[in-house]
PDB file of N, CA and C in Angstrom:
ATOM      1  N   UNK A   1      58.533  54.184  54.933  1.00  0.00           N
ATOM      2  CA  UNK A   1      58.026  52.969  54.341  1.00  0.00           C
ATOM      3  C   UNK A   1      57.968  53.128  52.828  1.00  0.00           C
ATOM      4  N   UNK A   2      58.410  52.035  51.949  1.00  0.00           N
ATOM      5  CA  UNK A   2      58.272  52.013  50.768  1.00  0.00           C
ATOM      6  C   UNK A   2      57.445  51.915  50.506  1.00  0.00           C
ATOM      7  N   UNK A   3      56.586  52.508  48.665  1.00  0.00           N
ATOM      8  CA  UNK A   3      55.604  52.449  48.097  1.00  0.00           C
ATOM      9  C   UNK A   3      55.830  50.528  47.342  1.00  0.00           C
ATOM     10  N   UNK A   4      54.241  50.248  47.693  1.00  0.00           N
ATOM     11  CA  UNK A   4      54.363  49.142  47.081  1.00  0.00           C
ATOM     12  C   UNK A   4      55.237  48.615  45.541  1.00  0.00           C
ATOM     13  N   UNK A   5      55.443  49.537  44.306  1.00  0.00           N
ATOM     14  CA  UNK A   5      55.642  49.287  43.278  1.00  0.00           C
ATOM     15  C   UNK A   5      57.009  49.346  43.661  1.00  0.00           C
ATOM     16  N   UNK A   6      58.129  50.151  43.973  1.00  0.00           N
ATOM     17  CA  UNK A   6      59.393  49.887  44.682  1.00  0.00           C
ATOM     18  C   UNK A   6      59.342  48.358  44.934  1.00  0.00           C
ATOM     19  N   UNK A   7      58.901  48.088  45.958  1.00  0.00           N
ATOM     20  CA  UNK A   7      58.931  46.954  46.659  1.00  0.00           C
ATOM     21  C   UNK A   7      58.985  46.034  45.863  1.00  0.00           C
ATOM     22  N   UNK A   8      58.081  45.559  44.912  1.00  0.00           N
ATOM     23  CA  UNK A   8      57.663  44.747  43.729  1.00  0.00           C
ATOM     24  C   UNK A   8      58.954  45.086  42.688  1.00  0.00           C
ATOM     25  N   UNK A   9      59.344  45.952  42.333  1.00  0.00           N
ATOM     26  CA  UNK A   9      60.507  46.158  41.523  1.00  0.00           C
ATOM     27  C   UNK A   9      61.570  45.522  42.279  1.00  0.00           C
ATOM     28  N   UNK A  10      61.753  45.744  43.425  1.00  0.00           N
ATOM     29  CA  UNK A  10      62.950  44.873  44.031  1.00  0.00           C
ATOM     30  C   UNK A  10      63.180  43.601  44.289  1.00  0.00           C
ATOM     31  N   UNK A  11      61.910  43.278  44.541  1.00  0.00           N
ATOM     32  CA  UNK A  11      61.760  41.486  44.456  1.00  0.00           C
ATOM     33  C   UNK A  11      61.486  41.233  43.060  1.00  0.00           C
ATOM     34  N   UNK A  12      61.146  41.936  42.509  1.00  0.00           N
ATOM     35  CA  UNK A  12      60.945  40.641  40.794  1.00  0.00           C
ATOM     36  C   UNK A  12      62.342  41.082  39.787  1.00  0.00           C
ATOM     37  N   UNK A  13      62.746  42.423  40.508  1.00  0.00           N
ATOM     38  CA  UNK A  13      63.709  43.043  39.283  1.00  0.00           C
ATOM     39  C   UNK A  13      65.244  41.792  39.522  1.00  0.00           C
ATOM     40  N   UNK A  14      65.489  41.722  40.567  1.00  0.00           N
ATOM     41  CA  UNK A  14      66.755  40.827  40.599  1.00  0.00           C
ATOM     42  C   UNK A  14      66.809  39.466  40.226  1.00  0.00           C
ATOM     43  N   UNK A  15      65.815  38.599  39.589  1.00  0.00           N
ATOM     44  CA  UNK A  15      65.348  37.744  39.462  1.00  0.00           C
ATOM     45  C   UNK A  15      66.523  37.077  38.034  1.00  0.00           C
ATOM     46  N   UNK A  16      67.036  37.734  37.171  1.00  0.00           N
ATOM     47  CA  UNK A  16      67.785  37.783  36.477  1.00  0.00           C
ATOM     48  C   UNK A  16      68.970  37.509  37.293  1.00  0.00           C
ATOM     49  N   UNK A  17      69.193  37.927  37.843  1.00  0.00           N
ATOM     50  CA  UNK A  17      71.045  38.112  38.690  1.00  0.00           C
ATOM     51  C   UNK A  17      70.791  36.827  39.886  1.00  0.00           C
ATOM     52  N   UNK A  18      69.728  36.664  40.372  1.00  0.00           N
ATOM     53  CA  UNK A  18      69.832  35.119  40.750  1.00  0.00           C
ATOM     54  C   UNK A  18      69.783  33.759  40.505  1.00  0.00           C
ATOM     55  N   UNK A  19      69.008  34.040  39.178  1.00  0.00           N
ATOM     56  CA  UNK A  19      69.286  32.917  37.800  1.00  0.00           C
ATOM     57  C   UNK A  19      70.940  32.923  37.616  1.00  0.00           C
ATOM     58  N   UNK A  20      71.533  33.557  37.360  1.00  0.00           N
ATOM     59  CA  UNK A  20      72.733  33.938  37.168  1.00  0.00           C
ATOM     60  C   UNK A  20      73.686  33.217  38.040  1.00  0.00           C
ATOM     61  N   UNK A  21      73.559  33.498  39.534  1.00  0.00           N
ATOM     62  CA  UNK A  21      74.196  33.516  40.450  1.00  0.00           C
ATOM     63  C   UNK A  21      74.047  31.899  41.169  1.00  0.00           C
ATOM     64  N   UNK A  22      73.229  31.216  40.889  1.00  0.00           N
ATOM     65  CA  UNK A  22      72.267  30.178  41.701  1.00  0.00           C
ATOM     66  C   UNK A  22      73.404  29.507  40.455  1.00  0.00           C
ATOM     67  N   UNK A  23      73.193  29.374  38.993  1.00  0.00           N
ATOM     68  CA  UNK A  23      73.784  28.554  38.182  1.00  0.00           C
ATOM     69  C   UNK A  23      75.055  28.800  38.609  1.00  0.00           C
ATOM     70  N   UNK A  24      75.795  29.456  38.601  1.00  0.00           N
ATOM     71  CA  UNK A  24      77.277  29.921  39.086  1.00  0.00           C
ATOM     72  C   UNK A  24      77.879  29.661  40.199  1.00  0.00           C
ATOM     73  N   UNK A  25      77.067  29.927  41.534  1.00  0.00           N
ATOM     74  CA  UNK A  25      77.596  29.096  42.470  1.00  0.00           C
ATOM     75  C   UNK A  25      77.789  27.826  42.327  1.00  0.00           C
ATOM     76  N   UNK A  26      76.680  26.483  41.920  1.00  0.00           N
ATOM     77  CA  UNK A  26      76.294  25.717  42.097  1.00  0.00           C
ATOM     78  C   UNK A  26      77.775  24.996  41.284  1.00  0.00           C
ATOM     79  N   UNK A  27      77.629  25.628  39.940  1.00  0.00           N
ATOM     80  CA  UNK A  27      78.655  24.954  39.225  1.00  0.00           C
ATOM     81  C   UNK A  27      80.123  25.560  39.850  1.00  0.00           C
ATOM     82  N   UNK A  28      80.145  26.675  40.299  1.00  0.00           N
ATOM     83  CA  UNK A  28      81.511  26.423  41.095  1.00  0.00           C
ATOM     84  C   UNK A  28      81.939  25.737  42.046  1.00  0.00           C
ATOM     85  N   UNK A  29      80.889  25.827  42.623  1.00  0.00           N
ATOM     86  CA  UNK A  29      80.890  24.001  43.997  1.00  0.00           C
ATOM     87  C   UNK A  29      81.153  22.808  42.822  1.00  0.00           C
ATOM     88  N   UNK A  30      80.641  22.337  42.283  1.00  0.00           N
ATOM     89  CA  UNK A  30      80.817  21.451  41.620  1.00  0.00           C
ATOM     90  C   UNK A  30      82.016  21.503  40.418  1.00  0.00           C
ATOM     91  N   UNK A  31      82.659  22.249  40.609  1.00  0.00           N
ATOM     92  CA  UNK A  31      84.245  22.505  39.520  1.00  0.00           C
ATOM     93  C   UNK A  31      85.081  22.337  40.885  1.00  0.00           C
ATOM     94  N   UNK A  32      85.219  22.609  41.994  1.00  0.00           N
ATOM     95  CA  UNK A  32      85.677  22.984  43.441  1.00  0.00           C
ATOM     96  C   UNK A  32      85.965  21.152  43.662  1.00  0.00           C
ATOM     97  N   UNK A  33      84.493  20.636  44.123  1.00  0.00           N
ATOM     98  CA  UNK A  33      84.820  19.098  43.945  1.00  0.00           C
ATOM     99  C   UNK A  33      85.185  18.331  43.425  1.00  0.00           C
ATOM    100  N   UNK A  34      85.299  18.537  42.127  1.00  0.00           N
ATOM    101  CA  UNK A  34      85.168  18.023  41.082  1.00  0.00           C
ATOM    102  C   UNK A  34      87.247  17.618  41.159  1.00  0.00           C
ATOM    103  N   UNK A  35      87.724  19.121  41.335  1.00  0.00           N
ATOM    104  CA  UNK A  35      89.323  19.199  41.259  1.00  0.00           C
ATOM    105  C   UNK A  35      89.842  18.879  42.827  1.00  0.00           C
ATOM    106  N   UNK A  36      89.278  18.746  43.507  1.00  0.00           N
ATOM    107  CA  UNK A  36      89.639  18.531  44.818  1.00  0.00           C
ATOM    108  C   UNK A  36      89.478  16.698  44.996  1.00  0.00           C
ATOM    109  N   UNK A  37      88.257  16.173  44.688  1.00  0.00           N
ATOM    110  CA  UNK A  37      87.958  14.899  45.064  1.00  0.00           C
ATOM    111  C   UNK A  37      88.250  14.303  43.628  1.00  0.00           C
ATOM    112  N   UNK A  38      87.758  14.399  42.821  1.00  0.00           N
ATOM    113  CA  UNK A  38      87.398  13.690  41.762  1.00  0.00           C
ATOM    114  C   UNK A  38      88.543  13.387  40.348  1.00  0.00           C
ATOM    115  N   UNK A  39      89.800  14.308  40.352  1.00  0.00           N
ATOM    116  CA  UNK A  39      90.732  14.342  39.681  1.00  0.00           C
ATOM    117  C   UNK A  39      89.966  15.022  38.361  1.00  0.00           C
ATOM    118  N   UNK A  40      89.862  15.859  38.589  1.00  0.00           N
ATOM    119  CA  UNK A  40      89.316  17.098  37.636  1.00  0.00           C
ATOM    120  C   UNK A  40      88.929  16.878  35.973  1.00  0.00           C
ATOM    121  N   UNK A  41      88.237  16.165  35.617  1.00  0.00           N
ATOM    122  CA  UNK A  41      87.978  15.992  34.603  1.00  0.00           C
ATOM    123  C   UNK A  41      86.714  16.202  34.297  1.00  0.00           C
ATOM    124  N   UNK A  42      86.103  16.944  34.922  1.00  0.00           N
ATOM    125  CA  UNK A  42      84.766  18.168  34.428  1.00  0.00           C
ATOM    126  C   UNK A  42      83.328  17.449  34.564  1.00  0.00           C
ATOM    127  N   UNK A  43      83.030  16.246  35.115  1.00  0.00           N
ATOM    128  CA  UNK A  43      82.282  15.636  36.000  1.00  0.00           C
ATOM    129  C   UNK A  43      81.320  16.529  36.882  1.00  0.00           C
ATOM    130  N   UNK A  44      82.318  16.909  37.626  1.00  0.00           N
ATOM    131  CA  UNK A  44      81.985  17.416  38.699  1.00  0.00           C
ATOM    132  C   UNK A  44      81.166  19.241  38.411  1.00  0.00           C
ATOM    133  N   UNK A  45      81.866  19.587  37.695  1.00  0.00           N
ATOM    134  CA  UNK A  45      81.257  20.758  36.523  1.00  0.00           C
ATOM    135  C   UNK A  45      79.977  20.533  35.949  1.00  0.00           C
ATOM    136  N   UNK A  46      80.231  19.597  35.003  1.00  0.00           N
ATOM    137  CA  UNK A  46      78.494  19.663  34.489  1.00  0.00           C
ATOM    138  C   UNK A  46      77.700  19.003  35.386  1.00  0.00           C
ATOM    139  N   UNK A  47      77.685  18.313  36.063  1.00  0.00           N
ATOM    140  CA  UNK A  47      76.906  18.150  37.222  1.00  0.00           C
ATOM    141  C   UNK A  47      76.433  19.317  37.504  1.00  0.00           C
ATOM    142  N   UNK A  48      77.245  20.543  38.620  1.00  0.00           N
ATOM    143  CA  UNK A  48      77.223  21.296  39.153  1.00  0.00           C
ATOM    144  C   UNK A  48      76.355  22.354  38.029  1.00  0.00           C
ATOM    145  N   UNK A  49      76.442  22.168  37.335  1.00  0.00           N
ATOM    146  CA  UNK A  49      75.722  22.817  36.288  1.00  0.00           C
ATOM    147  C   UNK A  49      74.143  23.212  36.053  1.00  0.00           C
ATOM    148  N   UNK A  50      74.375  21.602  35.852  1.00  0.00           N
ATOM    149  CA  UNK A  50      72.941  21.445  35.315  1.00  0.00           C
ATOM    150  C   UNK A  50      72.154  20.910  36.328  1.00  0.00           C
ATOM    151  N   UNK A  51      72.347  21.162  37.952  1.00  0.00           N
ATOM    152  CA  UNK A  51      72.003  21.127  39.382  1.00  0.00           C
ATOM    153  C   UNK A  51      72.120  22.460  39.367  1.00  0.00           C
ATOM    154  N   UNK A  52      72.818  23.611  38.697  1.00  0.00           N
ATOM    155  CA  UNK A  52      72.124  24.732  39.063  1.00  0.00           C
ATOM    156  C   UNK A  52      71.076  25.201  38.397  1.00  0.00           C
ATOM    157  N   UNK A  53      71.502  24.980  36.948  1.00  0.00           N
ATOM    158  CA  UNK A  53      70.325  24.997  36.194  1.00  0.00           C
ATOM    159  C   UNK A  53      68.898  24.854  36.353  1.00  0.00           C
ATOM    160  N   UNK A  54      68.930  23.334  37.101  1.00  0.00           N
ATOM    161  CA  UNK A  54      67.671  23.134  37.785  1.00  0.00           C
ATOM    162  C   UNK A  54      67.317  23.833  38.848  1.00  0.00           C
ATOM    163  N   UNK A  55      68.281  24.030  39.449  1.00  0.00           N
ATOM    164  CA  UNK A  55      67.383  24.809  41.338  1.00  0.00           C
ATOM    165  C   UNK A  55      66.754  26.445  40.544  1.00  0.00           C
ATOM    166  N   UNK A  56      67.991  27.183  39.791  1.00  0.00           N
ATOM    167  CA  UNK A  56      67.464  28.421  39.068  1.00  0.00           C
ATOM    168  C   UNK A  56      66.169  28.525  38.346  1.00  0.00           C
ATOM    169  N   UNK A  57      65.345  27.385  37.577  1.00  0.00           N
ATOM    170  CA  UNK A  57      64.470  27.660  37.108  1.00  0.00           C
ATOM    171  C   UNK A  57      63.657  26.878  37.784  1.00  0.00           C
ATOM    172  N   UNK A  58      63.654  26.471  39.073  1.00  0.00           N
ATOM    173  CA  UNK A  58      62.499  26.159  40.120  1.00  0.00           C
ATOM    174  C   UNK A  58      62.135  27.544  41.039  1.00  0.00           C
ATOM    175  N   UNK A  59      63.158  28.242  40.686  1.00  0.00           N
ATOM    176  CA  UNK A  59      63.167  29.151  41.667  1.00  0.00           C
ATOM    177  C   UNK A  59      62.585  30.442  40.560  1.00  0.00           C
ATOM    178  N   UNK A  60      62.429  30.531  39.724  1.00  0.00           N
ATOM    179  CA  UNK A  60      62.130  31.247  38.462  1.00  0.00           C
ATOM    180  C   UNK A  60      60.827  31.000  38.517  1.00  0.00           C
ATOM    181  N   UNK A  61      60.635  29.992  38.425  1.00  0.00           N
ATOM    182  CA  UNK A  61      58.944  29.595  38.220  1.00  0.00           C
ATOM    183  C   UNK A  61      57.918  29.672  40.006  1.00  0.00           C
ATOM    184  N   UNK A  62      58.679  29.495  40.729  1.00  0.00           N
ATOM    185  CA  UNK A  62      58.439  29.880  42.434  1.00  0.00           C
ATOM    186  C   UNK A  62      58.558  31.444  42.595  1.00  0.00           C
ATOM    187  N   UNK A  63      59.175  32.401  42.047  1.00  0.00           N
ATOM    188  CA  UNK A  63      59.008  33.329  41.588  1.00  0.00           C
ATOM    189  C   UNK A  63      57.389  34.212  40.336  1.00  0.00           C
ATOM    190  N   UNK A  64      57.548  33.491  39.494  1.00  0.00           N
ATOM    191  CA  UNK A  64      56.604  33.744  38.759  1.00  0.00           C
ATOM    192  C   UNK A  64      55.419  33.769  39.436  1.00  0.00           C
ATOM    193  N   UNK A  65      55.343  32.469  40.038  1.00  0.00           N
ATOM    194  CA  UNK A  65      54.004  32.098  40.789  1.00  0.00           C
ATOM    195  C   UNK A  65      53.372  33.236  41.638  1.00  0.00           C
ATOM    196  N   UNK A  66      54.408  33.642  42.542  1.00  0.00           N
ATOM    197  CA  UNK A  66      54.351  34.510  43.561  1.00  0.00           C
ATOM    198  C   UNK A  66      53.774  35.695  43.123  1.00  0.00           C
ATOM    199  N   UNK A  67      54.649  36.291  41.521  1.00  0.00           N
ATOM    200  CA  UNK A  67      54.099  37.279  41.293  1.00  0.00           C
ATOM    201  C   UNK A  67      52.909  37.227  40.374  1.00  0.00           C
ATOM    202  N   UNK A  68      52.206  36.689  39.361  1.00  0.00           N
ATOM    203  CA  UNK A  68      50.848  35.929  39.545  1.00  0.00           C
ATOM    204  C   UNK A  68      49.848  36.358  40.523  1.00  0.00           C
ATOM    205  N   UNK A  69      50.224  35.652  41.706  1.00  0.00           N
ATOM    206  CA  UNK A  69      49.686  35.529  42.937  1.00  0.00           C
ATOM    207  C   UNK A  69      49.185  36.945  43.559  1.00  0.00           C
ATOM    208  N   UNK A  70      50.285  38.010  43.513  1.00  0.00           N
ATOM    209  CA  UNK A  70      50.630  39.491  44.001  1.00  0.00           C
ATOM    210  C   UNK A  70      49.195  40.343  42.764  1.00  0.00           C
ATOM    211  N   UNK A  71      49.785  40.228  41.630  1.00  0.00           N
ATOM    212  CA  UNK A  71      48.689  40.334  40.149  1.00  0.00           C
ATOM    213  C   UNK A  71      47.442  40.183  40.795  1.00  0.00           C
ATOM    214  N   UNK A  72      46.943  38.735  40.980  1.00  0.00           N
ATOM    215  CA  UNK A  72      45.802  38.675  41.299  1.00  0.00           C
ATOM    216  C   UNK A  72      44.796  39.321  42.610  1.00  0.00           C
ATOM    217  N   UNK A  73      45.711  39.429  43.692  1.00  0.00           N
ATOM    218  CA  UNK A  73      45.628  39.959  44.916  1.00  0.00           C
ATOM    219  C   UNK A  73      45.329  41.659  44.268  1.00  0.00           C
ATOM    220  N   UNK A  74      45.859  42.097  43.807  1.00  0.00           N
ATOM    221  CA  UNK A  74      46.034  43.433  43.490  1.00  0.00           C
ATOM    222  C   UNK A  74      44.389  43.620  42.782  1.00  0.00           C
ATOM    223  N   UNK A  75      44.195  43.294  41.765  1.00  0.00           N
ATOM    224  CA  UNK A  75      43.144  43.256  41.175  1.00  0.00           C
ATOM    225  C   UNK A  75      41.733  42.463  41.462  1.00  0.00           C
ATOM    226  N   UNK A  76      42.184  42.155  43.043  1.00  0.00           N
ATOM    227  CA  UNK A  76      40.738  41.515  43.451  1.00  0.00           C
ATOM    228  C   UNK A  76      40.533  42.640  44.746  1.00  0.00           C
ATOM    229  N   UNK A  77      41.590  43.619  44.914  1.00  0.00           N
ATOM    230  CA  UNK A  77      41.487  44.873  46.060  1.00  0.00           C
ATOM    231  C   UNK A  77      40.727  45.773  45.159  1.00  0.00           C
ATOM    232  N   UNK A  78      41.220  46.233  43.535  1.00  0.00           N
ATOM    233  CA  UNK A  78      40.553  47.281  42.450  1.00  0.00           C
ATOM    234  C   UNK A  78      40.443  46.901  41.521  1.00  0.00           C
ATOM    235  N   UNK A  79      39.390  45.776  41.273  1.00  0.00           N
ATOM    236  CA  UNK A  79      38.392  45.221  39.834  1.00  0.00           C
ATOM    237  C   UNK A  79      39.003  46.464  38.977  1.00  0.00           C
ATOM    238  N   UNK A  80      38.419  48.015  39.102  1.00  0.00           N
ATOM    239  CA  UNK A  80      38.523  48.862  38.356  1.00  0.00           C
ATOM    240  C   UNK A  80      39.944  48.914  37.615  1.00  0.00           C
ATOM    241  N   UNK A  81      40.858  48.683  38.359  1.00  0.00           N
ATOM    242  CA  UNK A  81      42.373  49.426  38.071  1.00  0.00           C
ATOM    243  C   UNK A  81      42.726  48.438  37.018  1.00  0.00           C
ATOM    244  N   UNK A  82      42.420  46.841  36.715  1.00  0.00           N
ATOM    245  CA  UNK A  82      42.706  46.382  35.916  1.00  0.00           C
ATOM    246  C   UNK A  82      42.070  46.709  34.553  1.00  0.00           C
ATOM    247  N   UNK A  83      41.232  47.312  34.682  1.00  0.00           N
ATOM    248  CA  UNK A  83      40.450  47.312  32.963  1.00  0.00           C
ATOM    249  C   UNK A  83      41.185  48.203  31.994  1.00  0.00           C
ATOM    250  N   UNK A  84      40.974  47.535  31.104  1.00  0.00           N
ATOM    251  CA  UNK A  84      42.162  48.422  29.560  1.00  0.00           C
ATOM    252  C   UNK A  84      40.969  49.353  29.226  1.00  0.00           C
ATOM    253  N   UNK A  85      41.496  50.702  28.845  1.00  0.00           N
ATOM    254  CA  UNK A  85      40.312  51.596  28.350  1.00  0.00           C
ATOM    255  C   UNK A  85      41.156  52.487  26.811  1.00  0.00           C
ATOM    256  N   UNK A  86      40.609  52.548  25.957  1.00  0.00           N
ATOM    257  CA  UNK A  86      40.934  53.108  24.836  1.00  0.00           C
ATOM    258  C   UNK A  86      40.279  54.647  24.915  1.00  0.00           C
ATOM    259  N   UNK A  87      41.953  55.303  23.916  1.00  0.00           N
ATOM    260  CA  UNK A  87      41.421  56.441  24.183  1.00  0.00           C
ATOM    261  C   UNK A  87      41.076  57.344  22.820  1.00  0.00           C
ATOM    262  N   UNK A  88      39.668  57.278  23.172  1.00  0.00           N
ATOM    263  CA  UNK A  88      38.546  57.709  21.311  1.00  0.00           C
ATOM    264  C   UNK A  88      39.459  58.756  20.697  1.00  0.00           C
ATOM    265  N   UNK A  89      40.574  59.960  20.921  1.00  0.00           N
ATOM    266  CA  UNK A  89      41.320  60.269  20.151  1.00  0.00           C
ATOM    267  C   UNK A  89      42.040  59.374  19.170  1.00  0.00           C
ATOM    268  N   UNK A  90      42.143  58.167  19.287  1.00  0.00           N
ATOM    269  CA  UNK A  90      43.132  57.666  18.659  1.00  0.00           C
ATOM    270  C   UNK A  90      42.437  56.677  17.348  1.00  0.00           C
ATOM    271  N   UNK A  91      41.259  56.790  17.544  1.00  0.00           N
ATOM    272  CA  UNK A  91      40.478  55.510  17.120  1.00  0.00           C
ATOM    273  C   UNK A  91      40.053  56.687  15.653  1.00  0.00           C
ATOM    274  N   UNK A  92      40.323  55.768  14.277  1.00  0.00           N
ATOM    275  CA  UNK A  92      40.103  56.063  13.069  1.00  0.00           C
ATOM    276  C   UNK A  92      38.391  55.770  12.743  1.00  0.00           C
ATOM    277  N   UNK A  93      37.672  56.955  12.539  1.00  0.00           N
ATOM    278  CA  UNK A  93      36.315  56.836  12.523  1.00  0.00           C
ATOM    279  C   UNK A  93      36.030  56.763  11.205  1.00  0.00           C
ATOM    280  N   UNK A  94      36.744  57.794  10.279  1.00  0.00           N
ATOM    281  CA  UNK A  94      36.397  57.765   8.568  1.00  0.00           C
ATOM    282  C   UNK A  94      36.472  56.511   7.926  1.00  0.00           C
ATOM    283  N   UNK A  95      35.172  56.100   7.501  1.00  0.00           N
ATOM    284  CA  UNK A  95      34.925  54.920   6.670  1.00  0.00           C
ATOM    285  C   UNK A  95      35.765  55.437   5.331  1.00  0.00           C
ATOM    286  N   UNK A  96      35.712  56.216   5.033  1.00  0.00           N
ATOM    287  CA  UNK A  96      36.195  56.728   3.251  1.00  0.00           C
ATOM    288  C   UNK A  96      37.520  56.164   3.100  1.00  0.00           C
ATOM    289  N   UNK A  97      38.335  55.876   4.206  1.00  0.00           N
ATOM    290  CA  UNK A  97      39.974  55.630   4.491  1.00  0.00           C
ATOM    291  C   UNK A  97      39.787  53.965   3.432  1.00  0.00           C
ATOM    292  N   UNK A  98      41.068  54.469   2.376  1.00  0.00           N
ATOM    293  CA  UNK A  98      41.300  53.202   1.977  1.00  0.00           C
ATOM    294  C   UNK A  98      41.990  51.952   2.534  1.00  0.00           C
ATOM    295  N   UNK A  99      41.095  51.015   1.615  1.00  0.00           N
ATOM    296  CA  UNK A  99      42.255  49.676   2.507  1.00  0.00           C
ATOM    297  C   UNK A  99      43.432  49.282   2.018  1.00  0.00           C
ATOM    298  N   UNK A 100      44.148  48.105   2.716  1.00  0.00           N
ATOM    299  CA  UNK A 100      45.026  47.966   1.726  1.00  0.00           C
ATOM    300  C   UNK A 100      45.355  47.351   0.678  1.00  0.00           C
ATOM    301  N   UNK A 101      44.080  47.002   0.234  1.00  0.00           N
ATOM    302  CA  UNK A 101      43.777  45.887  -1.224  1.00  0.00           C
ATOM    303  C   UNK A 101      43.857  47.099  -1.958  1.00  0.00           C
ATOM    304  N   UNK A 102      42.907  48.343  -1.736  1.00  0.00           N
ATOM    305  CA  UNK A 102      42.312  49.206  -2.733  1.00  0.00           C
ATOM    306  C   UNK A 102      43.666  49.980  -2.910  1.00  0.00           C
ATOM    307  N   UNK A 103      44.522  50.084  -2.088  1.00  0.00           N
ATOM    308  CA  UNK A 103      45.652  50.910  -2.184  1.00  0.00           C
ATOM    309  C   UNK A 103      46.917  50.333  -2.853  1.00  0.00           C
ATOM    310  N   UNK A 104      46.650  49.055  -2.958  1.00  0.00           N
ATOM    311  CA  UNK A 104      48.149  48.008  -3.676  1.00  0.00           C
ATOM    312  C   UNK A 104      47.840  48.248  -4.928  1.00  0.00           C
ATOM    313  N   UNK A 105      48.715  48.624  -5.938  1.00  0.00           N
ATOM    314  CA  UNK A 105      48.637  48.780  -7.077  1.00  0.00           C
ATOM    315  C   UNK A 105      48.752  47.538  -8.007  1.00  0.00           C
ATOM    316  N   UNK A 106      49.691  46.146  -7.232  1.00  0.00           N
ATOM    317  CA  UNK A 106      49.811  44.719  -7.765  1.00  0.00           C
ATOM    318  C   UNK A 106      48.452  44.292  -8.343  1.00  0.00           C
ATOM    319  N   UNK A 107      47.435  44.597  -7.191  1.00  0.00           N
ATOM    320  CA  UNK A 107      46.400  43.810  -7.425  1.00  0.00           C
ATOM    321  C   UNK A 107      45.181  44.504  -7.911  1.00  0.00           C
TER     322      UNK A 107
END
């Protein structure tokens, strides 16, 4: 059995290549009809287009949602695991440190 984050990488990672693929079919059906029924004068193309266009970013945002959804689920199992924590090595304590007014020589 796969670890959850796998899993989640595989459903959100291809999400790109079906944007891709959803516009591409759609408009090749619609270049397909377009030269078959329609006497090919590119009708049938941008149609097919911008009908994939649309189904791809319904399906983008039906996507998003989902993972959102997964986000929230996750962090209502471990309140804890979501919290950002800073780590005091990194944090500049010396007040004496100049700023950068006092350090610009312009002004």
């Amino acid at each position: 059995m796969a670890s959850r984050p796998w899993r989640d990488i595989g459903r959100y990672g291809s999400v790109g290549i079906e944007l891709v693929l959803t516009i591409g079919l759609v408009a090749g059906l619609g270049q397909w009809l377009d030269v078959r029924y329609w006497g090919g004068r590119g009708w049938g193309l941008a149609a097919g287009f911008f009908l994939g266009v649309a189904v791809a970013f319904r399906n983008l945002v039906r996507t998003a949602r989902g993972m959102q959804a997964d986000i929230e689920r996750a962090e209502a199992r471990d309140p804890e695991g979501s919290r950002w924590t800073v780590d005091e090595s990194w944090v500049n304590r010396n007040d004496d440190a100049p700023t950068e007014r006092e350090d610009d020589p312009d002004r």
